[in-house]
C-alpha atoms as a PDB file:
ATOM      1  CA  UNK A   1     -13.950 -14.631  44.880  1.00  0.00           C
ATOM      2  CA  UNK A   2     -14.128 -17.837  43.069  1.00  0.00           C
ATOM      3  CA  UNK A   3     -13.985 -21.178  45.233  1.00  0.00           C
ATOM      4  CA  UNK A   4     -11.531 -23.633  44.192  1.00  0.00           C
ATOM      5  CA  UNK A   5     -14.092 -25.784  42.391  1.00  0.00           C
ATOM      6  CA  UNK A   6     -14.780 -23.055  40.580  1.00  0.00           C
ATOM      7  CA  UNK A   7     -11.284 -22.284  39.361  1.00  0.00           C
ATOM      8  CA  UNK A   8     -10.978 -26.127  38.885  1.00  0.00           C
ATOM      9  CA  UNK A   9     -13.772 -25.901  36.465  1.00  0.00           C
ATOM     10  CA  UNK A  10     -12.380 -23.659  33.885  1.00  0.00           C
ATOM     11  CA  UNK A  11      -8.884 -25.265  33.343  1.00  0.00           C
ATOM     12  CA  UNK A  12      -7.585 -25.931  30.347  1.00  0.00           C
ATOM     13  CA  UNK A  13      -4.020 -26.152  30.969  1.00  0.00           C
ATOM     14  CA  UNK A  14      -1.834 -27.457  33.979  1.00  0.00           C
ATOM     15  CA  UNK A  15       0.955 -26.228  34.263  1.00  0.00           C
ATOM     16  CA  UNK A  16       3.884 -26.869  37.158  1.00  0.00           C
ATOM     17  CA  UNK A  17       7.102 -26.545  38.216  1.00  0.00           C
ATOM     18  CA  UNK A  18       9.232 -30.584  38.695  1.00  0.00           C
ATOM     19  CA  UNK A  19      11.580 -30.756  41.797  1.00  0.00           C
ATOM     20  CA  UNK A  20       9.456 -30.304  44.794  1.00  0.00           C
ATOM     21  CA  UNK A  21       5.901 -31.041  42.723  1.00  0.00           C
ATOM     22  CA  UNK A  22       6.306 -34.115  40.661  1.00  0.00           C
ATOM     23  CA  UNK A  23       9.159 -35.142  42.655  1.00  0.00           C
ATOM     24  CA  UNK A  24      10.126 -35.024  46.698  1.00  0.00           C
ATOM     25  CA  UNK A  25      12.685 -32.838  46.143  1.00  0.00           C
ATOM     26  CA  UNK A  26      15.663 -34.498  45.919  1.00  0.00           C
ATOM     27  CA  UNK A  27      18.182 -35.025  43.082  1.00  0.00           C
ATOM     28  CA  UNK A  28      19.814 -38.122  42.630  1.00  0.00           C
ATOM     29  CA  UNK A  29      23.754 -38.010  41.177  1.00  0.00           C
ATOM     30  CA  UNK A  30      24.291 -41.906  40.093  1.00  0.00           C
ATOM     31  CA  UNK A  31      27.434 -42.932  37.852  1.00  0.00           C
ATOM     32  CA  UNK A  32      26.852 -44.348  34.646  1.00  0.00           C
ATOM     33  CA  UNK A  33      28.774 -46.988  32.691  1.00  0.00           C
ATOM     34  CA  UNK A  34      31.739 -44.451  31.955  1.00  0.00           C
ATOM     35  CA  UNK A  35      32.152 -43.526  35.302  1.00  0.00           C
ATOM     36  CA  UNK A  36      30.226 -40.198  34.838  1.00  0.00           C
ATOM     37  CA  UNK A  37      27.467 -38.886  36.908  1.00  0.00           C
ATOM     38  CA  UNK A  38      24.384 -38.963  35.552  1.00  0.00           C
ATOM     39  CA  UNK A  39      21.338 -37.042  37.080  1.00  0.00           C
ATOM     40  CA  UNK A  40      17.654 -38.511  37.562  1.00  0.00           C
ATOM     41  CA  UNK A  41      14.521 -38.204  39.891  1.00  0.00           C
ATOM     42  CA  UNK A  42      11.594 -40.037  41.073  1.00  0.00           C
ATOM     43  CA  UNK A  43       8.090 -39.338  40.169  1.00  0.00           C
ATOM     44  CA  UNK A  44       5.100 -40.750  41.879  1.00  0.00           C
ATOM     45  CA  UNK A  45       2.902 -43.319  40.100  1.00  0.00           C
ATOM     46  CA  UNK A  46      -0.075 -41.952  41.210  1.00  0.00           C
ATOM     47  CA  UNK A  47       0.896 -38.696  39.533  1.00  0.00           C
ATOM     48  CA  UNK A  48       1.328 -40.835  36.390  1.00  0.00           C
ATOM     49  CA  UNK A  49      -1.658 -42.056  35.619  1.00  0.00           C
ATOM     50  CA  UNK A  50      -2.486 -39.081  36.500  1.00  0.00           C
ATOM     51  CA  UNK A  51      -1.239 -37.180  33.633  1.00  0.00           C
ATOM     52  CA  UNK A  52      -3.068 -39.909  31.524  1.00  0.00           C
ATOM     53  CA  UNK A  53      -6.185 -39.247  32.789  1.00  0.00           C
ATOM     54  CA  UNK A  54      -5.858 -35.509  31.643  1.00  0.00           C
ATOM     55  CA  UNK A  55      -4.700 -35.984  28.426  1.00  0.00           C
ATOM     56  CA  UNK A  56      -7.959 -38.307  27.538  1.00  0.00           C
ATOM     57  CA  UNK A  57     -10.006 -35.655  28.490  1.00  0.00           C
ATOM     58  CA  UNK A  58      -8.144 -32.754  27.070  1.00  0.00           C
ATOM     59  CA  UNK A  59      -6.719 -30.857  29.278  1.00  0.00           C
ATOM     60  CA  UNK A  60      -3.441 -30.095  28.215  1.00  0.00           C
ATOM     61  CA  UNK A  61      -0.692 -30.376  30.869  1.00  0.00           C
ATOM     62  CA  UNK A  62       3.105 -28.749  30.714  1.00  0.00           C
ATOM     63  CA  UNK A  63       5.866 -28.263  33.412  1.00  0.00           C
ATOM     64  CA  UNK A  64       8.120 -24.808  33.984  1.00  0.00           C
ATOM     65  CA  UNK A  65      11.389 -25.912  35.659  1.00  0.00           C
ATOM     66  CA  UNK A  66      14.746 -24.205  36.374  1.00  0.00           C
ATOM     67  CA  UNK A  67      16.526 -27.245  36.444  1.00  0.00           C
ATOM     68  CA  UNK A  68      17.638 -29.455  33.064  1.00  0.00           C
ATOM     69  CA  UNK A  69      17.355 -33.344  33.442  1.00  0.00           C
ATOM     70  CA  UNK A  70      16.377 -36.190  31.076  1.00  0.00           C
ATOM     71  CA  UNK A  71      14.099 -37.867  33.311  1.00  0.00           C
ATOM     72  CA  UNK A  72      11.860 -34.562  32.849  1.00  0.00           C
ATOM     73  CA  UNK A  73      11.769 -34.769  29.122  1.00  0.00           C
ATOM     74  CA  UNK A  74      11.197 -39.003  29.929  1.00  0.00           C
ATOM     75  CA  UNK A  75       8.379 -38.111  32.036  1.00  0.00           C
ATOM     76  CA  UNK A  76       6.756 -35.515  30.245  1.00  0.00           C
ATOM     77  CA  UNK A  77       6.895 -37.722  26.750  1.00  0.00           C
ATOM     78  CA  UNK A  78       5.029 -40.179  28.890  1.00  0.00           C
ATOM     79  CA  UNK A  79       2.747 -37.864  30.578  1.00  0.00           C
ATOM     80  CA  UNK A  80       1.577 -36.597  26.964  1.00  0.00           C
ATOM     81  CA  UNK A  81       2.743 -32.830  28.003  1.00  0.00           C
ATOM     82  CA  UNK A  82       2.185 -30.222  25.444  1.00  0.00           C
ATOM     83  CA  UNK A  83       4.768 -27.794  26.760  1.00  0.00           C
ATOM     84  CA  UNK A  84       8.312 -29.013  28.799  1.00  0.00           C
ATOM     85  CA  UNK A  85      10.468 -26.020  29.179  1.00  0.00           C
ATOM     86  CA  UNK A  86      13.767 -26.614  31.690  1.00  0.00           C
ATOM     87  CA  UNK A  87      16.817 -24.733  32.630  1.00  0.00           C
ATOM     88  CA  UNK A  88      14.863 -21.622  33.164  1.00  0.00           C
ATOM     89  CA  UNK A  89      14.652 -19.480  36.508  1.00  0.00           C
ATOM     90  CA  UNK A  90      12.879 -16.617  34.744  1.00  0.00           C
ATOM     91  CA  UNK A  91       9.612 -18.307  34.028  1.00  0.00           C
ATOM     92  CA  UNK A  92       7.585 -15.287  33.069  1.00  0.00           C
ATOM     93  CA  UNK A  93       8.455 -15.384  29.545  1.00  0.00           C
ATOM     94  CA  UNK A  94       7.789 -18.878  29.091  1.00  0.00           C
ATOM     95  CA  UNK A  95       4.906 -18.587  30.534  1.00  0.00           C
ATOM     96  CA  UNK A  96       3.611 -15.760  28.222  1.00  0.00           C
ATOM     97  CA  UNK A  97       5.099 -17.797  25.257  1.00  0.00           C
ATOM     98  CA  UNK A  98       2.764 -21.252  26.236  1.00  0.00           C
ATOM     99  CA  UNK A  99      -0.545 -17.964  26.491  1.00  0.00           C
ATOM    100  CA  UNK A 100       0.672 -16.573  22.985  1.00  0.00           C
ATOM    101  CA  UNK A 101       0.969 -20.468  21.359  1.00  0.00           C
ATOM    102  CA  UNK A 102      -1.738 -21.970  23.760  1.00  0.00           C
ATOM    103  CA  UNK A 103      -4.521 -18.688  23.086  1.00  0.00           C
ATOM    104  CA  UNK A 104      -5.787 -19.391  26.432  1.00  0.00           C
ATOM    105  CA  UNK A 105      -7.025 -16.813  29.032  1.00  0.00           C
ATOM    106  CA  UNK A 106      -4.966 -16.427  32.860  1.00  0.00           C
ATOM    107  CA  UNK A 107      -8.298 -18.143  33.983  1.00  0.00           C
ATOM    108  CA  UNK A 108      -8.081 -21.031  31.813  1.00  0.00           C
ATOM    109  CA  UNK A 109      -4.401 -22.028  33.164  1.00  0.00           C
ATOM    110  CA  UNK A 110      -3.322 -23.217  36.598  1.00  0.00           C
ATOM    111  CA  UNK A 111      -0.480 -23.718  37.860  1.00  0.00           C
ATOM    112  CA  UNK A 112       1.493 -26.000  40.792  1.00  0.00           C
ATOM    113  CA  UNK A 113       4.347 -24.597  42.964  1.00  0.00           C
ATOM    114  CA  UNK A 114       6.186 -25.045  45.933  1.00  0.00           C
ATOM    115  CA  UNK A 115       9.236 -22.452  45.755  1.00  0.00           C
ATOM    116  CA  UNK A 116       9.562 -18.809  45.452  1.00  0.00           C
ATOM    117  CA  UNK A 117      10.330 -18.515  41.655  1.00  0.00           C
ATOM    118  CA  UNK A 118       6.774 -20.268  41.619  1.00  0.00           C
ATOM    119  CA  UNK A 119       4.817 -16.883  43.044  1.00  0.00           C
ATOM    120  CA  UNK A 120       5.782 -15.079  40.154  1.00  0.00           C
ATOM    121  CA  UNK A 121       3.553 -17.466  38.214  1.00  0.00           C
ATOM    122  CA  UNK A 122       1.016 -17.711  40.784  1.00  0.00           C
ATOM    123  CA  UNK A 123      -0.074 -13.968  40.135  1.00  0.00           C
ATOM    124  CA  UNK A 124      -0.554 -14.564  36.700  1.00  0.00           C
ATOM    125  CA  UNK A 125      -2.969 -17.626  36.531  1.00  0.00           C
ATOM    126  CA  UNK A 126      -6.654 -18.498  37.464  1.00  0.00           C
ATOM    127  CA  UNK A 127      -5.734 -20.707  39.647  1.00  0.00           C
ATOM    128  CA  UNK A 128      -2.371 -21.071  41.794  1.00  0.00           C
ATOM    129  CA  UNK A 129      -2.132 -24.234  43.897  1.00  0.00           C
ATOM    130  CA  UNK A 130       1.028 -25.245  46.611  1.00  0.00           C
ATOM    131  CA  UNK A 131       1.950 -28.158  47.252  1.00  0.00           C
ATOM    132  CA  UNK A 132       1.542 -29.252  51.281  1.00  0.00           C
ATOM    133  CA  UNK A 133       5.625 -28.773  51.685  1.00  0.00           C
ATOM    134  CA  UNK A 134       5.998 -25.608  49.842  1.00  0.00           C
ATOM    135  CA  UNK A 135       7.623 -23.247  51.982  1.00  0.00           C
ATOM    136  CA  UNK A 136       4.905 -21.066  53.899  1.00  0.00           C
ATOM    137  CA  UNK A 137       5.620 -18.108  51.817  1.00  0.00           C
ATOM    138  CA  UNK A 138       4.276 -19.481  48.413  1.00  0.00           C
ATOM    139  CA  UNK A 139       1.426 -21.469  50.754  1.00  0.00           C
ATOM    140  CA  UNK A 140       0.278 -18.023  51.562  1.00  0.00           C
ATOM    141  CA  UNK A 141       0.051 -17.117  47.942  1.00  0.00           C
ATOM    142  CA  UNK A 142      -1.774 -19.651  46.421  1.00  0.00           C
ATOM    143  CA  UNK A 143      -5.478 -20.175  45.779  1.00  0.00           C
ATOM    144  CA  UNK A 144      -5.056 -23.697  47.102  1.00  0.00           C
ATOM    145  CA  UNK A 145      -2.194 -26.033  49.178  1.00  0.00           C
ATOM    146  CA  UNK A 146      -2.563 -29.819  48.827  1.00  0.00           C
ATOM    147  CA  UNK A 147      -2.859 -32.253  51.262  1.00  0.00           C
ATOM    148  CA  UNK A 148      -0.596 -34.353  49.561  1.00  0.00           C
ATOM    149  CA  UNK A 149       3.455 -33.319  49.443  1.00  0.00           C
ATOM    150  CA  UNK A 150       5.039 -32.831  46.109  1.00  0.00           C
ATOM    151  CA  UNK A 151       6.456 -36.111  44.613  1.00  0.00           C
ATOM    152  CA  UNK A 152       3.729 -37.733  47.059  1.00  0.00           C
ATOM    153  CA  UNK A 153       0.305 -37.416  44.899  1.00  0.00           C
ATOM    154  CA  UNK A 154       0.198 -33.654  44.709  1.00  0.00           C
ATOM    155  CA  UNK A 155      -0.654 -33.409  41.018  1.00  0.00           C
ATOM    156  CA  UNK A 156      -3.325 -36.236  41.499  1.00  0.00           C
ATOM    157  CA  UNK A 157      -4.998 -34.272  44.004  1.00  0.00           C
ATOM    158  CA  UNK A 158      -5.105 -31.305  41.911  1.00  0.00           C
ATOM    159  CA  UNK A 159      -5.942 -33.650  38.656  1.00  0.00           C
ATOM    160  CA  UNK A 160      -8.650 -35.295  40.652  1.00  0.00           C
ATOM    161  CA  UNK A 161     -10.131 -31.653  41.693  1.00  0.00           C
ATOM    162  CA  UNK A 162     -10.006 -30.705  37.801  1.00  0.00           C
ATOM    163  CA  UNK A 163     -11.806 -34.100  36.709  1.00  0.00           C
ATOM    164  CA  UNK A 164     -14.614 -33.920  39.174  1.00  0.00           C
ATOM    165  CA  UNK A 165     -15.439 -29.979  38.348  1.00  0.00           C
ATOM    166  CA  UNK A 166     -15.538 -30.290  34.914  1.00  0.00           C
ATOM    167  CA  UNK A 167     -17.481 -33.852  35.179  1.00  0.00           C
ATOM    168  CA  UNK A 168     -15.034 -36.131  34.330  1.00  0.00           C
ATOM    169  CA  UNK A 169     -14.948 -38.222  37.720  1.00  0.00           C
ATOM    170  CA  UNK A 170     -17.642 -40.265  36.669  1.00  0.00           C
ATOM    171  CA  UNK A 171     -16.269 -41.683  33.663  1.00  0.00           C
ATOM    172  CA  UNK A 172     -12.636 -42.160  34.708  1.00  0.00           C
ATOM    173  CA  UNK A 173     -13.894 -44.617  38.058  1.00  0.00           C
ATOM    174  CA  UNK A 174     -16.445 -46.609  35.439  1.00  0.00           C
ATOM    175  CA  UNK A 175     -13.402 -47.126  32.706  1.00  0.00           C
ATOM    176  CA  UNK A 176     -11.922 -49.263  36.353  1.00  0.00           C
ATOM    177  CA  UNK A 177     -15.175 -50.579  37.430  1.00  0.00           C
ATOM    178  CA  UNK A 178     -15.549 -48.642  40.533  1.00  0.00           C
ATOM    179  CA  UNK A 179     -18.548 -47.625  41.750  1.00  0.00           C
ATOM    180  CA  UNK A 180     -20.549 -45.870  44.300  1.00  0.00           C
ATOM    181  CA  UNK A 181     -17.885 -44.885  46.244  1.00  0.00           C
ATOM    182  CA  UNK A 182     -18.011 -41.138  47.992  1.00  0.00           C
ATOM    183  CA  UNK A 183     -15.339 -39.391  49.150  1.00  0.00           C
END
């Protein structure tokens, strides 16, 4: 069985799910000017930069997410995200639709979950990673669980794994001067 490193190596395309992986979980219901509710979330920083890092290198990111929200499509404008499908609980079919328009191979994708419409996904990528506060269910199911909780660094641990198996690390801690440092 491939190691993580391994799977780490051959990704092309990150994929995850939002509430519980790029954010802690919680939704946040604030009221607007017109004394509506309006609906937003907060994503980590780390994550962020993240994203950039992956994009200059070419690995093509995307999130899968049940919910709808406008800080999603914010974030993954920002994040340079080739694929931002929301308001979907059946994510099988998008999921075959980003293999069909991406022409990548199960092994080439990963993907980062923390629920149980997340599995479904799991069992049809190279390489399935949890979150460290996804439910012990979809722990048990993935190729890899984070140290980091979702909305707390996950995807930057995950990123960071990708970046330093495909050679990558190198160059991203010289473009910040930083230097001989082991981990």
């Amino acid at each position: 069985m491939n190691s993580n490193y391994d799977r780490a190596s051959k990704v092309r395309l990150l994929l995850m799910d939002v509430d519980g992986v790029l954010t802690d979980g919680r939704v946040l219901f604030l009221p607007n000017a017109g004394g509506e509710w309006t609906e937003t979330k907060a994503f980590d920083s780390q994550d962020g930069i993240a994203l950039q890092w992956l994009h200059w290198k070419g690995i093509k990111t995307g999130v899968i997410s049940g919910r709808k929200s406008p800080a999603v499509e914010i974030r993954a404008k920002q994040g340079h995200m080739a694929y931002c499908y929301q308001g979907n609980i059946e994510k099988i079919p998008l999921l075959e639709e980003i293999f069909q328009d991406s022409g990548l191979k199960p092994e080439e994708v990963a993907f980062i979950g923390d629920d149980f419409t997340d599995v479904v996904i799991f069992r049809r990528v190279g390489w399935a990673v949890a979150v460290g506060n996804a439910r012990p269910e979809v722990k048990q199911s993935a190729h890899y669980v984070t140290a980091a909780k979702g909305g707390e660094g996950a995807l930057r641990e995950v990123a960071e794994m990708v970046l330093k198996a495909q050679g990558y690390w190198d160059e991203i801690l010289e473009k910040y001067e930083i230097g001989g440092i082991e981990d």
